[in-house]
Protein backbone atom coordinates (compact mmCIF):
# COMPACT_ATOMS: atom_id res chain seq x y z
CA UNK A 1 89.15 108.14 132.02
CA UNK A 2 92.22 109.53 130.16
CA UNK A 3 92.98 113.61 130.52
CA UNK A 4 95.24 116.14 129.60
CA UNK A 5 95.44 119.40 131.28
CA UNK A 6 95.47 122.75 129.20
CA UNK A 7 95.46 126.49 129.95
CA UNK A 8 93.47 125.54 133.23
CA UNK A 9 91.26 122.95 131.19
CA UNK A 10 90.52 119.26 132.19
CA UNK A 11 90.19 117.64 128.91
CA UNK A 12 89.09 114.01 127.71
CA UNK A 13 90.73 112.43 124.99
CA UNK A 14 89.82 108.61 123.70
CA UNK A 15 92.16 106.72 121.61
CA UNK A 16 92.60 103.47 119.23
CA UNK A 17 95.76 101.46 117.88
CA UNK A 18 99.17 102.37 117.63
CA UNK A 19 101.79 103.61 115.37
CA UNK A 20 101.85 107.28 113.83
CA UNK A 21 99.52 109.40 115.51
CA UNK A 22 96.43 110.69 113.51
CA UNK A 23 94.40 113.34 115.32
CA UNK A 24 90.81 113.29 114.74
CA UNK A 25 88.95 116.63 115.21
CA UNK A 26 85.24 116.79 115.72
CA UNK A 27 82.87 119.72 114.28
CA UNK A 28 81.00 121.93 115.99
CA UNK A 29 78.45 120.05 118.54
CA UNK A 30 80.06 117.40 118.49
CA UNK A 31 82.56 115.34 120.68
CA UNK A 32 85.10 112.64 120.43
CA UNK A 33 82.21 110.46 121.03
CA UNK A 34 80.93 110.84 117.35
CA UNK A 35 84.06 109.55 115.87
CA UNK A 36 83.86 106.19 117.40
CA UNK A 37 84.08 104.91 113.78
CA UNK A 38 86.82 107.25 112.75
CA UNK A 39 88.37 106.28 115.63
CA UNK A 40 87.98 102.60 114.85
CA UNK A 41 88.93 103.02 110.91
CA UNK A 42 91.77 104.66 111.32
CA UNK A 43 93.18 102.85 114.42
CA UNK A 44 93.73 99.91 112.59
CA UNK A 45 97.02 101.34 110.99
CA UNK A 46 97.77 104.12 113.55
CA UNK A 47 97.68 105.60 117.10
CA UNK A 48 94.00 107.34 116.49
CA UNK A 49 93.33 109.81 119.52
CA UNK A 50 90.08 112.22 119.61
CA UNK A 51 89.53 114.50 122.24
CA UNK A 52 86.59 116.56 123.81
CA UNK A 53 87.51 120.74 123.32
CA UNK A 54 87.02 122.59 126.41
CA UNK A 55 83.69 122.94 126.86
CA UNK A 56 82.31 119.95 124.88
CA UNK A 57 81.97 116.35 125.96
CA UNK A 58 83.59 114.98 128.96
CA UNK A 59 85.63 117.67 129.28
CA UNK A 60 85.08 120.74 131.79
CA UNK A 61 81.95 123.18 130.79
CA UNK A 62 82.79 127.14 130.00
CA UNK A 63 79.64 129.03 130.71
CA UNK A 64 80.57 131.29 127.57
CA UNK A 65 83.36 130.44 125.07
CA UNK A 66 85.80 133.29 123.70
CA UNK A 67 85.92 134.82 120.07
CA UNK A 68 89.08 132.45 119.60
CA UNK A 69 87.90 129.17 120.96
CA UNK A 70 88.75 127.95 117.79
CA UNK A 71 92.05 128.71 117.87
CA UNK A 72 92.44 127.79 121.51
CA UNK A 73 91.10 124.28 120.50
CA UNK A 74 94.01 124.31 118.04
CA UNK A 75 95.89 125.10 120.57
CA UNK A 76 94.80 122.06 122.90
CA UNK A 77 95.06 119.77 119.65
CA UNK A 78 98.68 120.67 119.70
CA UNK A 79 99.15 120.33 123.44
CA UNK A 80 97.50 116.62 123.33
CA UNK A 81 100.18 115.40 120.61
CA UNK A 82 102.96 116.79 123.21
CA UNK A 83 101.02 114.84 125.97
CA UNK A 84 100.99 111.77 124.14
CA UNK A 85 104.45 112.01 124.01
CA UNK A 86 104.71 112.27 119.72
CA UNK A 87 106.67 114.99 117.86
CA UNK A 88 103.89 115.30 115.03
CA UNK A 89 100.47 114.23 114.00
CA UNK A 90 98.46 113.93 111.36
CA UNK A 91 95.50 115.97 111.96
CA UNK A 92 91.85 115.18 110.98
CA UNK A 93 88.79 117.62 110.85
CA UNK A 94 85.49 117.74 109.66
CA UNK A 95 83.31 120.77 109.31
CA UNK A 96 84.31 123.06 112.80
CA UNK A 97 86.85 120.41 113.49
CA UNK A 98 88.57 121.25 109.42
CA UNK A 99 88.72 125.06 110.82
CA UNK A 100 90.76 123.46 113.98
CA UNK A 101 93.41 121.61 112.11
CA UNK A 102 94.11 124.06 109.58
CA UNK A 103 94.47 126.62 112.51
CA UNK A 104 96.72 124.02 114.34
CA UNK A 105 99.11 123.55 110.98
CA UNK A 106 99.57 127.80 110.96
CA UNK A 107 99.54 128.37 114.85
CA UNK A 108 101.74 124.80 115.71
CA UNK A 109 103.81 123.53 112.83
CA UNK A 110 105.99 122.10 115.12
CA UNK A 111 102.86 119.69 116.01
CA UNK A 112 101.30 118.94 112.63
CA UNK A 113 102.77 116.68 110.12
CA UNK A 114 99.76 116.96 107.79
CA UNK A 115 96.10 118.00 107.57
CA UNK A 116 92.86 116.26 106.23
CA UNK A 117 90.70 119.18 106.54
CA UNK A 118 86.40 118.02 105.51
CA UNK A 119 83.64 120.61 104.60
CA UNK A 120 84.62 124.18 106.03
CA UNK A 121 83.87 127.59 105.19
CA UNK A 122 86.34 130.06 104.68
CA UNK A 123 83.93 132.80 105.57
CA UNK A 124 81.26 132.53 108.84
CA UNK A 125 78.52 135.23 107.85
CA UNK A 126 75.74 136.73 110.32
CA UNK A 127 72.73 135.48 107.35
CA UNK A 128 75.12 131.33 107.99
CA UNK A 129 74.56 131.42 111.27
CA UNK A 130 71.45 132.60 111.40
CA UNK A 131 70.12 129.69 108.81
CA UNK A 132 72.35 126.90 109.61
CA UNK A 133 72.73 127.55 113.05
CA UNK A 134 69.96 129.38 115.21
CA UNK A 135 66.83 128.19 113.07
CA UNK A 136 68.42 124.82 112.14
CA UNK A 137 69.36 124.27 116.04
CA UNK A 138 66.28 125.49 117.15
CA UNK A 139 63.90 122.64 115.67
CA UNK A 140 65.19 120.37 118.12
CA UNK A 141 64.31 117.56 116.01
CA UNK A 142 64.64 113.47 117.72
CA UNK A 143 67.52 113.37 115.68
CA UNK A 144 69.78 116.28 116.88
CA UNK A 145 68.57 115.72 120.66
CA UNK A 146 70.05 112.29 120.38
CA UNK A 147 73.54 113.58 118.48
CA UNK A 148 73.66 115.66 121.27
CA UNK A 149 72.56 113.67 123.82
CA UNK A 150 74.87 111.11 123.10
CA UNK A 151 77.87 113.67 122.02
CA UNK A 152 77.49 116.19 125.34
CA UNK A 153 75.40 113.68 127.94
CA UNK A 154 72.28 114.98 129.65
CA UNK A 155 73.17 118.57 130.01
CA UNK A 156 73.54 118.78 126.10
CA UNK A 157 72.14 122.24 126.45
CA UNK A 158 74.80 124.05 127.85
CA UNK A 159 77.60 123.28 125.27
CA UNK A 160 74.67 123.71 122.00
CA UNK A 161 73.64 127.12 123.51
CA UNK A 162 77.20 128.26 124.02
CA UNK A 163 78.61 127.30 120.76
CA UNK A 164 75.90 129.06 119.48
CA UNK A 165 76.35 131.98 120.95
CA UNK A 166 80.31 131.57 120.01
CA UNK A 167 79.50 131.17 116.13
CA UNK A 168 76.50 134.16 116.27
CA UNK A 169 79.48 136.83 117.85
CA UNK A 170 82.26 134.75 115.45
CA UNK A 171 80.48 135.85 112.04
CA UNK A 172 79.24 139.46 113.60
CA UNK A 173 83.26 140.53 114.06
CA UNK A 174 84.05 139.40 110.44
CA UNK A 175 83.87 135.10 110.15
CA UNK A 176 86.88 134.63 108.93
CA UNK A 177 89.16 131.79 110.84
CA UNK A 178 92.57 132.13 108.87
CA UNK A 179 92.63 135.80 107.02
CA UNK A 180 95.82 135.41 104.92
CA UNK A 181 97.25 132.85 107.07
CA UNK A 182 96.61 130.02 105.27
CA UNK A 183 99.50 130.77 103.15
CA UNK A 184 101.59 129.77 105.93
CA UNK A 185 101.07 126.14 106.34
CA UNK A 186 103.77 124.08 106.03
CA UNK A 187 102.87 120.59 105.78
CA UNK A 188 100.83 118.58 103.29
CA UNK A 189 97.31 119.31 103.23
CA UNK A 190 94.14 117.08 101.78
CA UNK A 191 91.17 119.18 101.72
CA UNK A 192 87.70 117.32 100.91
CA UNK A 193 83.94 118.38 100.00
CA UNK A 194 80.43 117.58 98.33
CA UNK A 195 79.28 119.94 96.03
CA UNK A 196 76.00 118.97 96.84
CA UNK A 197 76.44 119.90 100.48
CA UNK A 198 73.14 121.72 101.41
CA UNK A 199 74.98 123.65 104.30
CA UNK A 200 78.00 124.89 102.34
CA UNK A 201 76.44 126.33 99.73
CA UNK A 202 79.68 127.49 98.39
CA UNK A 203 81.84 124.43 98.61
CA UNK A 204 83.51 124.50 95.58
CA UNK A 205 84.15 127.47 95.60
CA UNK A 206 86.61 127.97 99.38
CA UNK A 207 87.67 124.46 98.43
CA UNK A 208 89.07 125.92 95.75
CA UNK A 209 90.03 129.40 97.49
CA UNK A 210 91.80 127.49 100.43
CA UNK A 211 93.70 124.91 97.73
CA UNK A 212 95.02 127.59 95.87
CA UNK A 213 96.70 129.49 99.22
CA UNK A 214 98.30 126.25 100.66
CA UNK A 215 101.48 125.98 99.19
CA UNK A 216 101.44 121.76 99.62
CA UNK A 217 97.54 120.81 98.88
CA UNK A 218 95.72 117.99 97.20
CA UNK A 219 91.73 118.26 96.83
CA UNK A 220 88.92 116.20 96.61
CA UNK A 221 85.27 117.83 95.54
CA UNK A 222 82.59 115.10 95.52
CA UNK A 223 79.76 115.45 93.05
CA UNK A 224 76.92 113.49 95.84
CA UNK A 225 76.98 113.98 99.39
CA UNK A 226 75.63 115.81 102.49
CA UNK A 227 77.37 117.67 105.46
CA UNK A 228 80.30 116.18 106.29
CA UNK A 229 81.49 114.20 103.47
CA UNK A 230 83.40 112.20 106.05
CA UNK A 231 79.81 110.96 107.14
CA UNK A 232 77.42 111.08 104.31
CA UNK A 233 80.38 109.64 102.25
CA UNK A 234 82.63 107.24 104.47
CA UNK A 235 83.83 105.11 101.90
CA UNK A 236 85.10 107.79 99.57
CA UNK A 237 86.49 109.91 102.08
CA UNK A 238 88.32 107.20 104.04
CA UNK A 239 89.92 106.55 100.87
CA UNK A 240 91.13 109.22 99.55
CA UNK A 241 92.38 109.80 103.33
CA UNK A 242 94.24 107.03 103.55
CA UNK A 243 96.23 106.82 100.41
CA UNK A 244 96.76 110.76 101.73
CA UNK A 245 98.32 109.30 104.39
CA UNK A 246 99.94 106.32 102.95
CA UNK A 247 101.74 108.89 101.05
CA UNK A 248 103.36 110.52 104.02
CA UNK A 249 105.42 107.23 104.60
């Protein structure tokens, strides 16, 4: 199974195609394994890698992850384009995985060519994670044990309860990823939502927050749709993503 080592982390990566690199970024709970069909769009034009952040997936378990895993994950995303041996990549995020490649254009620029960054909020607050995440986590339904299941493997548990715990001490120190860093990106950005998201109740409005602080940004606000557009709506958000992309050429 392919691997790249990283701060002391063993992490998977799985990968499609070749040409250009695109980086594809899974949310929060999730793993590379739930963008098989990312991974299979997109690798039909370019070198589509996805890889597990420490913790998640295949790759090595932390028992409890840091107030900056996010920005360590950006980190890692940066340190997988070097392994791959590319200068740049295009960098793909939904939901957590949008807070990761927007983090990786400010913290890497020297790694990011351009960002497609799906269904984020600007602003993680204690009464967010308590609705979205603890309650909505704790039903435990047949259909999040099996996006889990299939995401994490058997000991799903571990990496659920621990990102958790992540987001719950995230929002209580303030929730907010980028402060005024966002500013600073330097590379073409695509950022993408659905209105009718039920867990970003404000969508619109950080779309519209985040678009107006990157100096280089396009936006796409969707009037149908659930959490992340790049699932509920695949055909609309594949397309706007690829002429994105098509322009970078």
């Amino acid at each position: 199974m392919p691997h790249f080592e990283h701060q002391g982390n063993r992490l998977f990566f799985r990968e499609r195609g070749e040409g250009a690199p695109v980086l594809l970024l899974p949310g929060n709970t999730a793993s590379s394994a739930s963008l098989e069909e990312e991974l299979d769009h997109f690798g039909r034009r370019f070198r589509a890698v996805s890889f597990d952040y420490p913790g998640t997936g295949r790759s090595g378990r932390i028992d409890e992850w840091p107030e900056d895993w996010w920005e360590r994950c950006a980190d890692a995303a940066a340190a997988l384009v070097e392994h791959l041996g590319d200068r740049r990549a295009a960098m793909i995020g939904a939901s957590g995985g949008a807070i990761v490649a927007l983090l990786a254009a400010i913290r890497r620029p020297d790694r990011a060519r351009a960002v497609v960054a799906d269904s984020f909020v600007l602003r993680m607050t204690p009464e967010f994670v308590k609705k979205w995440v603890t309650e909505e986590r704790a039903r435990r339904t047949e259909e999040q044990v099996r996006f889990w299941t299939a995401a994490h493997g058997p000991d799903w548990e571990q990496p659920v309860g621990a990102d958790g715990r992540f987001l719950e001490r995230f929002a209580g120190g303030g929730g907010d990823p980028f402060g005024d860093r966002l500013s600073s990106i330097g590379c073409p950005a695509l950022l993408t939502a659905s209105s009718a998201d039920p867990f970003l109740p404000g969508a619109e409005k950080d779309l519209l927050a985040a678009a107006d602080r990157i100096p280089e940004c396009a936006s796409l606000l969707a009037d149908r749709g659930g959490h992340p557009l790049m699932w509920t709506r695949p055909t609309l958000f594949r397309s706007a993503a690829d002429g994105f992309l098509d322009r970078l050429t």
